[in-house]
PDB file of N, CA and C in Angstrom:
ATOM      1  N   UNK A   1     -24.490   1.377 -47.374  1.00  0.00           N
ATOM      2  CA  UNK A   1     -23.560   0.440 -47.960  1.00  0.00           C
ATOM      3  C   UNK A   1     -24.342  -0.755 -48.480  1.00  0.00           C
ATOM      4  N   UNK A   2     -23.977  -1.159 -49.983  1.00  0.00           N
ATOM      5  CA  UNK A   2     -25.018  -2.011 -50.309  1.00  0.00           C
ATOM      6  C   UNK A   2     -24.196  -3.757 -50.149  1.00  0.00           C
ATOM      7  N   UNK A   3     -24.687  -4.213 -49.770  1.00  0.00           N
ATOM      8  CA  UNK A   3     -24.441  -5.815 -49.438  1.00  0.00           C
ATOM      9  C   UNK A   3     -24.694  -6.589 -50.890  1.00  0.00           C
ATOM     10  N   UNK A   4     -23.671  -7.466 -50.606  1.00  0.00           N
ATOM     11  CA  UNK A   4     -23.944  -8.733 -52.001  1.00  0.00           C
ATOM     12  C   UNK A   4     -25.174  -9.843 -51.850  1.00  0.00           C
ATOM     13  N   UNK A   5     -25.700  -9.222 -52.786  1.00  0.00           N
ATOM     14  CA  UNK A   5     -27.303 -10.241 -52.519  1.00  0.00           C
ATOM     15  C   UNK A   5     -27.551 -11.434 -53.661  1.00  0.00           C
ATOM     16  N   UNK A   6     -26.226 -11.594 -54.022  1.00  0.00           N
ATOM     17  CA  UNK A   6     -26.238 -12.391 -55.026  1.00  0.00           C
ATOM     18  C   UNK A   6     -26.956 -14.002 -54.771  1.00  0.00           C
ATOM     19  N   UNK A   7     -26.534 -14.594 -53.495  1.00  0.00           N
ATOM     20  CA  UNK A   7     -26.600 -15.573 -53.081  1.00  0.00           C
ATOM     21  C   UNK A   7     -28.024 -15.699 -52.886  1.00  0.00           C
ATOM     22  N   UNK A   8     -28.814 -14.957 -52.420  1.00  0.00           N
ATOM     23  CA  UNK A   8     -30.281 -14.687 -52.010  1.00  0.00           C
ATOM     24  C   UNK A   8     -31.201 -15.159 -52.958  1.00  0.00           C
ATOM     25  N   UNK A   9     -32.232 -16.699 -52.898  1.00  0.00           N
ATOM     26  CA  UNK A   9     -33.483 -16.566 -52.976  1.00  0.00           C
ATOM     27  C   UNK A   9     -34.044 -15.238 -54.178  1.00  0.00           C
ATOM     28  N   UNK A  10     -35.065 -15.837 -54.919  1.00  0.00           N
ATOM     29  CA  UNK A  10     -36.019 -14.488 -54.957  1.00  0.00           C
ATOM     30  C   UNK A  10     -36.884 -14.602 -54.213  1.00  0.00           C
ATOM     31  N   UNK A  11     -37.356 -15.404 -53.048  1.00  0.00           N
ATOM     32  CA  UNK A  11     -38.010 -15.231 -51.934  1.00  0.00           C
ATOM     33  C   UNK A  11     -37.632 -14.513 -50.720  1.00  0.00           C
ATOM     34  N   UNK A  12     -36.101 -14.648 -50.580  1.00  0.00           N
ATOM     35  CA  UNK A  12     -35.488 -13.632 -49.964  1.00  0.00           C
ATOM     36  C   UNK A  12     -35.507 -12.241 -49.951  1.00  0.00           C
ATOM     37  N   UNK A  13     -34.833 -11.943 -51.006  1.00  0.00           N
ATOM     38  CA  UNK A  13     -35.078 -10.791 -52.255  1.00  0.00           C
ATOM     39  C   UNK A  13     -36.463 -10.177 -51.827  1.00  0.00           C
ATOM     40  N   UNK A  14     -37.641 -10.763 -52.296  1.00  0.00           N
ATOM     41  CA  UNK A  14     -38.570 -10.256 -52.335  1.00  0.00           C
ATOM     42  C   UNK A  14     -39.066  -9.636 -50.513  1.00  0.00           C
ATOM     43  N   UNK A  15     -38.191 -10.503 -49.571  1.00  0.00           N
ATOM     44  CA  UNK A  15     -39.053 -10.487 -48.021  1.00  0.00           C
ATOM     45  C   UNK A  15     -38.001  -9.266 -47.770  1.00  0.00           C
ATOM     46  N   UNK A  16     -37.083  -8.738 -48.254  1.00  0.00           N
ATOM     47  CA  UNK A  16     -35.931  -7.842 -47.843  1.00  0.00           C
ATOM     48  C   UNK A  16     -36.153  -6.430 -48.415  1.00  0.00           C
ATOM     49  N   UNK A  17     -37.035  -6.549 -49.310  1.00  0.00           N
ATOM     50  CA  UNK A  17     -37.771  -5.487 -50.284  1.00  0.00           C
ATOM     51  C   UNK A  17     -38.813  -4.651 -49.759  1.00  0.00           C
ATOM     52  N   UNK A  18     -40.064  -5.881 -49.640  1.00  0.00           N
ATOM     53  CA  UNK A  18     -40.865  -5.466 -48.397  1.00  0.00           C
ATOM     54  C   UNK A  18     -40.346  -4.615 -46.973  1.00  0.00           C
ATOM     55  N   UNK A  19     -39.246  -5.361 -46.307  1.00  0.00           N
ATOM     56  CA  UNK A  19     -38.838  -4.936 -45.061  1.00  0.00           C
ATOM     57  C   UNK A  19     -38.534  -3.254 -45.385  1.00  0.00           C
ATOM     58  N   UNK A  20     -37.700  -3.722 -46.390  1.00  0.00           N
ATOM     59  CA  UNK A  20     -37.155  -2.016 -46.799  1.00  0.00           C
ATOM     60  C   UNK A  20     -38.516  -0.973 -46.899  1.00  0.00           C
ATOM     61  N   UNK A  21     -39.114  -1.580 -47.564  1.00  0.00           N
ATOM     62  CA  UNK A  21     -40.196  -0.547 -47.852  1.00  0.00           C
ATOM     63  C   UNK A  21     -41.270   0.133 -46.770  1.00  0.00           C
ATOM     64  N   UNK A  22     -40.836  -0.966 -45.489  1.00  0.00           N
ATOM     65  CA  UNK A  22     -41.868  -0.658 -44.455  1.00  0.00           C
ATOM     66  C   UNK A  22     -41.446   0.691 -43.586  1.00  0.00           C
ATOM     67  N   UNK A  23     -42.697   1.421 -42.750  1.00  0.00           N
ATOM     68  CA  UNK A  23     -41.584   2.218 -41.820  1.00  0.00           C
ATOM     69  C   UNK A  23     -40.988   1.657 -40.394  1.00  0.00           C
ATOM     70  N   UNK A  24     -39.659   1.627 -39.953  1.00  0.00           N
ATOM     71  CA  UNK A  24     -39.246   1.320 -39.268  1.00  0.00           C
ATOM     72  C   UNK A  24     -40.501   0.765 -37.863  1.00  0.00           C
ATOM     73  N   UNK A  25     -41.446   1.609 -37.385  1.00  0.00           N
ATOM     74  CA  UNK A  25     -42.167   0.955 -36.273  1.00  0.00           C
ATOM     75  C   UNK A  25     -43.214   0.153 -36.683  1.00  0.00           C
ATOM     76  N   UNK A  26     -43.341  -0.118 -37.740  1.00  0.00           N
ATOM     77  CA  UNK A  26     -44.126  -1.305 -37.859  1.00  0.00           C
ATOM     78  C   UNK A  26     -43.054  -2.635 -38.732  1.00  0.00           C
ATOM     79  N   UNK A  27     -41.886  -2.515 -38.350  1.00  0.00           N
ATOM     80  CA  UNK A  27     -41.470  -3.622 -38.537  1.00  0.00           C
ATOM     81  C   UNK A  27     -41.501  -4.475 -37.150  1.00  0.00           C
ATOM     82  N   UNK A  28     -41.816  -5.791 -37.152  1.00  0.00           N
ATOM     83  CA  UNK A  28     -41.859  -6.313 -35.700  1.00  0.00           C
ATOM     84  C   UNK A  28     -40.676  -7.365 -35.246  1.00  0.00           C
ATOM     85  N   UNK A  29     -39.997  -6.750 -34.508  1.00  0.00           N
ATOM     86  CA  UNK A  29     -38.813  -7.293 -33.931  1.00  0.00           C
ATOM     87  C   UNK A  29     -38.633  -7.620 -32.723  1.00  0.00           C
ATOM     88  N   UNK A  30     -39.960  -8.346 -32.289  1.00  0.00           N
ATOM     89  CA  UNK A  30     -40.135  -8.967 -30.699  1.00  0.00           C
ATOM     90  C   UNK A  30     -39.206 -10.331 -30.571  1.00  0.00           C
ATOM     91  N   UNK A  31     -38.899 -10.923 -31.843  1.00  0.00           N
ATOM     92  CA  UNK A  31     -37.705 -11.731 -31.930  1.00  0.00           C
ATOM     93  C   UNK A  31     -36.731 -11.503 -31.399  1.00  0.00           C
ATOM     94  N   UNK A  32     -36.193 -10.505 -31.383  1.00  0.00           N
ATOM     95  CA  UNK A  32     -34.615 -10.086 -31.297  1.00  0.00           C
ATOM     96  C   UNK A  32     -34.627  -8.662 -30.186  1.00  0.00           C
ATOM     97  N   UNK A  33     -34.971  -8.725 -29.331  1.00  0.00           N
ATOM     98  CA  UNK A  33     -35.141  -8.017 -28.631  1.00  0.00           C
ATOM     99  C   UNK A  33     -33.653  -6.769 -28.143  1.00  0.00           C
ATOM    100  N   UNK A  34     -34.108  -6.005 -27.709  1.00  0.00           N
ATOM    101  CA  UNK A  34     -33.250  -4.754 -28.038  1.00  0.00           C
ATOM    102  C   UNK A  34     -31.945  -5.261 -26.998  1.00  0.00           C
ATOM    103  N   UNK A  35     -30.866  -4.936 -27.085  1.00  0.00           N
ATOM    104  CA  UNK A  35     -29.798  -5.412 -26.166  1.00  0.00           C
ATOM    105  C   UNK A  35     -29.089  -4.519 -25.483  1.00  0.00           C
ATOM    106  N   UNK A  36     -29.725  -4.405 -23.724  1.00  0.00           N
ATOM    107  CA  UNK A  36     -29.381  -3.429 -22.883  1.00  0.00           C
ATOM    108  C   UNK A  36     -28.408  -3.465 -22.345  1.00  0.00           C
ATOM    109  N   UNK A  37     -27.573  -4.219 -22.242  1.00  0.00           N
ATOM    110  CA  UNK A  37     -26.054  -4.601 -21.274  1.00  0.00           C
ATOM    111  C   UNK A  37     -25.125  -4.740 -22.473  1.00  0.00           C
ATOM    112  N   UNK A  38     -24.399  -3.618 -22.252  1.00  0.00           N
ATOM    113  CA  UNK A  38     -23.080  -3.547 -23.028  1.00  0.00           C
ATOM    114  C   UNK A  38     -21.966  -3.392 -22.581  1.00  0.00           C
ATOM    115  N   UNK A  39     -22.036  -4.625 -21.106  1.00  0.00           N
ATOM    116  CA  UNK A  39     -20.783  -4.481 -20.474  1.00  0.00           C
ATOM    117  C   UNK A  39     -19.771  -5.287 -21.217  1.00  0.00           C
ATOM    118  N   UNK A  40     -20.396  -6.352 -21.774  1.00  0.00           N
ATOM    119  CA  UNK A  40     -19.072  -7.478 -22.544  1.00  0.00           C
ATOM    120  C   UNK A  40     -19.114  -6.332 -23.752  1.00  0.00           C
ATOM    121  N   UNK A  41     -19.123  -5.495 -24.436  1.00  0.00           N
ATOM    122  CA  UNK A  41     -19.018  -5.059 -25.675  1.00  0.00           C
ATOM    123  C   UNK A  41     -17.199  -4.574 -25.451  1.00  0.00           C
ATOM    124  N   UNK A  42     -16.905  -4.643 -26.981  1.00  0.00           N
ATOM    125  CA  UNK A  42     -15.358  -3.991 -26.957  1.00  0.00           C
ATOM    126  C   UNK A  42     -15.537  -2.988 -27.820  1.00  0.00           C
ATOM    127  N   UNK A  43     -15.105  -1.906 -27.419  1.00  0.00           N
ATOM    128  CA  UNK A  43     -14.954  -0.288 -28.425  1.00  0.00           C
ATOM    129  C   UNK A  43     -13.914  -0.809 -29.368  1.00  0.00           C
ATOM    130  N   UNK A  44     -14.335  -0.271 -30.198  1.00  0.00           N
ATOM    131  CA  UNK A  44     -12.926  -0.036 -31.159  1.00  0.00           C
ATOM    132  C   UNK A  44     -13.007  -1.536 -31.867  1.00  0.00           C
ATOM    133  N   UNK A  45     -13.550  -2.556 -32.132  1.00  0.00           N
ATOM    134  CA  UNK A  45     -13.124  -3.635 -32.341  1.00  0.00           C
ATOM    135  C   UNK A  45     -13.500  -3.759 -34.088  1.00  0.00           C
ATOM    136  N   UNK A  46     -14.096  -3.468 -34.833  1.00  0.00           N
ATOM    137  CA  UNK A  46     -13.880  -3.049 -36.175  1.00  0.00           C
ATOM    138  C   UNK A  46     -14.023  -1.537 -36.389  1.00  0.00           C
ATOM    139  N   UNK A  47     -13.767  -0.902 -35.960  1.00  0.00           N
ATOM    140  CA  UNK A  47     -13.300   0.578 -36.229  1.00  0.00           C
ATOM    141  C   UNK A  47     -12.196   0.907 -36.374  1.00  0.00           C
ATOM    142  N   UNK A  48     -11.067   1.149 -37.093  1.00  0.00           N
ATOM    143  CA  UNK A  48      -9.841   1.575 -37.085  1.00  0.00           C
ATOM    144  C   UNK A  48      -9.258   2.885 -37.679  1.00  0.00           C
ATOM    145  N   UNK A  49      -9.059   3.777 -36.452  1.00  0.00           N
ATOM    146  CA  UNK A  49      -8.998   5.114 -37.379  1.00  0.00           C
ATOM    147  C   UNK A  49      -8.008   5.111 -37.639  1.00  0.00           C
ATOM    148  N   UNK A  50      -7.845   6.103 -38.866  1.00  0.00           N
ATOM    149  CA  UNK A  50      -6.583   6.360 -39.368  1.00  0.00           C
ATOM    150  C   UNK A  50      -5.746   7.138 -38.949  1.00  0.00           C
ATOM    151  N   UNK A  51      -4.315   6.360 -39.120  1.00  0.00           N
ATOM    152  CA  UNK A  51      -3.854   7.161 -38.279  1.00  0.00           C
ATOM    153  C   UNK A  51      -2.194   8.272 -39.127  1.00  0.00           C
ATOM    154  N   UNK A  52      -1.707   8.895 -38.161  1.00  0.00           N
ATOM    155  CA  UNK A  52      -0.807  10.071 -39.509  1.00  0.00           C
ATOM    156  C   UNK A  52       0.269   9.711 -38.224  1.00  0.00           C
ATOM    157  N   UNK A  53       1.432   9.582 -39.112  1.00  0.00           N
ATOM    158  CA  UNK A  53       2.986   9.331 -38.412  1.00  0.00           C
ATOM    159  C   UNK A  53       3.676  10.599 -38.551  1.00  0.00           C
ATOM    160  N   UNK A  54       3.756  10.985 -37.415  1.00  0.00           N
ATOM    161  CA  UNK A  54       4.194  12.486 -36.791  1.00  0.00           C
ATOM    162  C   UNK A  54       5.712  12.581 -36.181  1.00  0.00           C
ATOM    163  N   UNK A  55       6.805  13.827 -36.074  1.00  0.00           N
ATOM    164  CA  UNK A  55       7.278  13.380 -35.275  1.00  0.00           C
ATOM    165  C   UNK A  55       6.917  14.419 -34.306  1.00  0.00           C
ATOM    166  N   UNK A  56       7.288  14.334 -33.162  1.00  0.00           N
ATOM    167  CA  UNK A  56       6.701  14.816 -32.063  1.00  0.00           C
ATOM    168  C   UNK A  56       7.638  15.278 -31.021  1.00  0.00           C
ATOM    169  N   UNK A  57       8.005  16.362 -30.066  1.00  0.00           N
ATOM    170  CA  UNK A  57       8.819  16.306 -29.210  1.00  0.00           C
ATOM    171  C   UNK A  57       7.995  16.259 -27.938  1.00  0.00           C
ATOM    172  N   UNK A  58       8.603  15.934 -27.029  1.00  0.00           N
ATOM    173  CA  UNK A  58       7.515  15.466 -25.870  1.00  0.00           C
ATOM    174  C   UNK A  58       8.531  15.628 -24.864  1.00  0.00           C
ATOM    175  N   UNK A  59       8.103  16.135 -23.269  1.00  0.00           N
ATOM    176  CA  UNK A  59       9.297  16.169 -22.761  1.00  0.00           C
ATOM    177  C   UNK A  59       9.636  14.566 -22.254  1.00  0.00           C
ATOM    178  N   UNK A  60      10.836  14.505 -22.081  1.00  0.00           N
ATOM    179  CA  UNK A  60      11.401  13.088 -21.555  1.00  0.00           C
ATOM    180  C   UNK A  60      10.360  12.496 -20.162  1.00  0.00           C
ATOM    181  N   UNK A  61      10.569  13.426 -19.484  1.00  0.00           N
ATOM    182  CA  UNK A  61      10.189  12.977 -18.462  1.00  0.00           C
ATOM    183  C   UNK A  61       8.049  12.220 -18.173  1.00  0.00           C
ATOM    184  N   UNK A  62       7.607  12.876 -19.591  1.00  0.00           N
ATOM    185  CA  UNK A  62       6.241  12.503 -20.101  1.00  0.00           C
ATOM    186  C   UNK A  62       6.347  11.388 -20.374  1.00  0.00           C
ATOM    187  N   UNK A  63       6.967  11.197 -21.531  1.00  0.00           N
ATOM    188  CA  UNK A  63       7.459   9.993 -22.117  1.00  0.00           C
ATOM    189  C   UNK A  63       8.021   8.949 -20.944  1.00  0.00           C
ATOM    190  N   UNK A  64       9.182   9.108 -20.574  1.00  0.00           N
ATOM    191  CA  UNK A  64       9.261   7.967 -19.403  1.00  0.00           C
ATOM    192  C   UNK A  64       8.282   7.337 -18.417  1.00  0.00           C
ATOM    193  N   UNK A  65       7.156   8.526 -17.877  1.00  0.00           N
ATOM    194  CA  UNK A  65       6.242   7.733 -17.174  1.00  0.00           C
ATOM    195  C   UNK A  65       5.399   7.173 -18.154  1.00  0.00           C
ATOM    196  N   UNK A  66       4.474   7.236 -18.990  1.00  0.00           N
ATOM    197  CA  UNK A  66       4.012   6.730 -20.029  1.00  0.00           C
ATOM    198  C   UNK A  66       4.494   4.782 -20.574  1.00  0.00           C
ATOM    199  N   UNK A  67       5.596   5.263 -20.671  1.00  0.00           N
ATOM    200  CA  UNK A  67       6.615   4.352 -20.540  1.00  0.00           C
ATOM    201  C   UNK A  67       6.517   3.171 -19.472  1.00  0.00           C
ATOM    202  N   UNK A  68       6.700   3.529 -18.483  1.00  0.00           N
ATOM    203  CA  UNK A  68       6.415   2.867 -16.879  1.00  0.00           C
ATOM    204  C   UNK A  68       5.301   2.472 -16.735  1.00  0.00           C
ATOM    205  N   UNK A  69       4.164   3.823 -16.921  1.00  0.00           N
ATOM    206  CA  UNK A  69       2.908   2.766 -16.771  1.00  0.00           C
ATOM    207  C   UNK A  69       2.589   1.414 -17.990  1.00  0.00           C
ATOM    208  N   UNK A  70       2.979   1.434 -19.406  1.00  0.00           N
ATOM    209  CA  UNK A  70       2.477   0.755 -19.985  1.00  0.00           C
ATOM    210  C   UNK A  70       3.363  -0.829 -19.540  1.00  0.00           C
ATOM    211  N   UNK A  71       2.591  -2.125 -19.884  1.00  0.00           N
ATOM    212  CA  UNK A  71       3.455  -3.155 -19.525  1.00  0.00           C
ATOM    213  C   UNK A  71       4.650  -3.484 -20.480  1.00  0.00           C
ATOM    214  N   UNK A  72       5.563  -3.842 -19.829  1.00  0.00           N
ATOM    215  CA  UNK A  72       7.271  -3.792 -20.609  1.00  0.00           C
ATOM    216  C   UNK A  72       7.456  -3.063 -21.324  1.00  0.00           C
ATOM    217  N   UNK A  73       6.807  -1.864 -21.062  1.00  0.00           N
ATOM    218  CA  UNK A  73       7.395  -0.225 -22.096  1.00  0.00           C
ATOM    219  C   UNK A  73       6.211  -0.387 -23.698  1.00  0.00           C
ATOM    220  N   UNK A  74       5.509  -1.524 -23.370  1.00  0.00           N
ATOM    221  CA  UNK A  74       4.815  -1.406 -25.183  1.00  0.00           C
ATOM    222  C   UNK A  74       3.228  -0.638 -25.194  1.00  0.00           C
ATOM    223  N   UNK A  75       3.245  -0.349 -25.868  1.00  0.00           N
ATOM    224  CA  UNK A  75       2.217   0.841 -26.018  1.00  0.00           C
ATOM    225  C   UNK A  75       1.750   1.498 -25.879  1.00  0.00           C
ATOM    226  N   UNK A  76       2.930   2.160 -25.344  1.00  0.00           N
ATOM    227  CA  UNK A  76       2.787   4.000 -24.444  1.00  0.00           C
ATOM    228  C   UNK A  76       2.585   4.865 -25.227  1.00  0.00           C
ATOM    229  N   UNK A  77       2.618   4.527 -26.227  1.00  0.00           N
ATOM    230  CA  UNK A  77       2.130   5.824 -28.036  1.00  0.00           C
ATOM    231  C   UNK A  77       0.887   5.563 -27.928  1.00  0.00           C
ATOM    232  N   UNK A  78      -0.146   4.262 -27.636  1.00  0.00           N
ATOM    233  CA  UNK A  78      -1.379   4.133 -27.982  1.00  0.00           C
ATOM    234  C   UNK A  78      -1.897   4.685 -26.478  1.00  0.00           C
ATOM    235  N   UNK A  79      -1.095   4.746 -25.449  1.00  0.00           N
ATOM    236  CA  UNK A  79      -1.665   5.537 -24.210  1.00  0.00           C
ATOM    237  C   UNK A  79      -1.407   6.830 -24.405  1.00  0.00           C
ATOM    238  N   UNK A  80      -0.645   7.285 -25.023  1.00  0.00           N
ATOM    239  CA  UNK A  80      -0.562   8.886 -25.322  1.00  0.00           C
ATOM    240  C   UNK A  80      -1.645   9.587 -26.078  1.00  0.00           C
ATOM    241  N   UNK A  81      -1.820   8.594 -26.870  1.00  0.00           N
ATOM    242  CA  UNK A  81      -2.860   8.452 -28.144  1.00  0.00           C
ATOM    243  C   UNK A  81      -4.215   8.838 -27.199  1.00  0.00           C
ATOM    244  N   UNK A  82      -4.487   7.762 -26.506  1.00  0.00           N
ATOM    245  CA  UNK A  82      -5.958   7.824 -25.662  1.00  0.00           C
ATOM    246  C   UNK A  82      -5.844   9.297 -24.767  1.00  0.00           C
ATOM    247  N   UNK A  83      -4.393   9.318 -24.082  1.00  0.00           N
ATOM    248  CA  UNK A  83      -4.412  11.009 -23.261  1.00  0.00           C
ATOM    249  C   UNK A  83      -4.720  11.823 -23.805  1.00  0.00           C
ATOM    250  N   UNK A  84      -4.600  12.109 -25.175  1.00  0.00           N
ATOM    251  CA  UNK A  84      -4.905  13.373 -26.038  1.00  0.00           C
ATOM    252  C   UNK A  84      -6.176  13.435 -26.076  1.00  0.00           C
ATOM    253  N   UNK A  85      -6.689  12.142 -26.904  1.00  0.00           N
ATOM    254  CA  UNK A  85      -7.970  12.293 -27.595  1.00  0.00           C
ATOM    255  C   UNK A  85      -9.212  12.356 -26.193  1.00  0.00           C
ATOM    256  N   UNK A  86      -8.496  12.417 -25.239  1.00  0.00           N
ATOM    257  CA  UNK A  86      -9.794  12.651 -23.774  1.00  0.00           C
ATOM    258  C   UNK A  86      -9.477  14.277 -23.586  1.00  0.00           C
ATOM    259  N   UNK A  87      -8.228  14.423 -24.031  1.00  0.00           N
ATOM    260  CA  UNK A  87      -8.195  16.197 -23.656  1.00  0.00           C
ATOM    261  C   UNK A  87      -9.137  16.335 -24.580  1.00  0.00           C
ATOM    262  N   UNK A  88      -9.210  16.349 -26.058  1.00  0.00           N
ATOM    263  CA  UNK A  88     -10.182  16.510 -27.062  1.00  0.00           C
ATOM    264  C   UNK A  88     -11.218  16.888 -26.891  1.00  0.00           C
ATOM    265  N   UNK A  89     -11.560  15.414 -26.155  1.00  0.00           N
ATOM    266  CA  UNK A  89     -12.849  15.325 -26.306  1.00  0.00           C
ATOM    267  C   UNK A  89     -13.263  16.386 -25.086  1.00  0.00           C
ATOM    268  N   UNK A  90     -12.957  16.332 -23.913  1.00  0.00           N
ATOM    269  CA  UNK A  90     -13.308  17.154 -22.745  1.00  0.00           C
ATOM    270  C   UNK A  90     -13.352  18.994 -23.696  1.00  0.00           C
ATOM    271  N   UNK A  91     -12.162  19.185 -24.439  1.00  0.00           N
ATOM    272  CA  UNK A  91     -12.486  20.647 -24.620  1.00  0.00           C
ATOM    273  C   UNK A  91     -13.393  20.668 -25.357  1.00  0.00           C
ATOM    274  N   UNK A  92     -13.719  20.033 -26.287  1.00  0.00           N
ATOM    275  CA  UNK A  92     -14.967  19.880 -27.269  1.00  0.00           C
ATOM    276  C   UNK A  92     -16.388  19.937 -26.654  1.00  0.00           C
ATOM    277  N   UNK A  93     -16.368  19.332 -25.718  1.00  0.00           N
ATOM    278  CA  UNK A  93     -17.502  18.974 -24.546  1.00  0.00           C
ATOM    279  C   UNK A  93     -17.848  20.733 -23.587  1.00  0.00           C
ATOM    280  N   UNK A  94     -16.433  20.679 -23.466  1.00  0.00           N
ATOM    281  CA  UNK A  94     -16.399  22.510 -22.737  1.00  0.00           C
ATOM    282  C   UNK A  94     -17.389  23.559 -24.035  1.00  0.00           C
ATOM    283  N   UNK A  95     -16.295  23.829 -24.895  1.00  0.00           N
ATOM    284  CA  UNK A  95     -16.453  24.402 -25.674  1.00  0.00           C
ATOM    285  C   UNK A  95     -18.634  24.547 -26.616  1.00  0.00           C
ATOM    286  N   UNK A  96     -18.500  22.971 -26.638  1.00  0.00           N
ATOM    287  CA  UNK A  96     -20.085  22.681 -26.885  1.00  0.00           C
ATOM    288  C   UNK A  96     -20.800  23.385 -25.701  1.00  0.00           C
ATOM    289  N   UNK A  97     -20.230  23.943 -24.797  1.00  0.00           N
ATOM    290  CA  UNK A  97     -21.380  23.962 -23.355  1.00  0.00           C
ATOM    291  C   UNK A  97     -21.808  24.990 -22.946  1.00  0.00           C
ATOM    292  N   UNK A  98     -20.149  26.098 -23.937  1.00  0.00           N
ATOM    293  CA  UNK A  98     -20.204  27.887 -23.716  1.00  0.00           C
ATOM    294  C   UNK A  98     -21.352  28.272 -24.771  1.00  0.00           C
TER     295      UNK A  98
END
C-alpha cells in the first residue's frame, strides 16, 4: 500500500529510498527495539471484517442463554459470532492436522 509522500523533504525521500533498497538485516533498528509483551494489545481494533446479514434459525433456547450471558441482552449476535468462528477455527486446525 503506497503512502502519501507528498509532504516529505527530498531529504526524506531520498533516506526512505535508501531504506527501501536495503535488505531487511542490515537495516539497524536498535532504536526501536522489538516489542515482546502484547498483553495491553487489542485484537480487532482496526480490522473490521465484513460482515453478510443472514437470517438464521437458531433454537430458542441457544439464543436465550446467549442472551443471558451477554450484559442487558446486547451483543449476543457478536457472541454467537465469536462461538462459530472458534468452531471454525478448531475444525480447520483438526482438519490441517489429518
Amino acid at each position: 500500500m503506497q503512502k502519501d509522500t507528498s509532504d516529505l523533504t527530498e531529504a526524506q525521500r531520498a533516506e526512505l529510498d535508501a531504506l527501501e533498497a536495503m535488505p531487511d538485516d542490515q537495516i539497524d533498528t536498535s532504536d526501536i527495539p522489538e516489542t515482546l509483551d502484547w498483553s495491553g494489545a487489542k485484537r480487532g481494533l482496526f480490522y473490521r471484517p465484513v460482515k453478510q446479514q443472514i437470517t438464521l434459525r437458531l433454537d430458542a433456547d441457544v439464543v436465550a442463554w446467549f442472551k443471558q450471558q451477554a450484559p442487558g441482552g446486547r451483543g449476543y449476535q457478536t457472541d454467537i459470532n465469536r462461538a462459530l468462528r472458534s468452531h471454525v477455527e478448531q475444525a480447520e486446525r483438526q482438519a490441517a492436522g489429518s
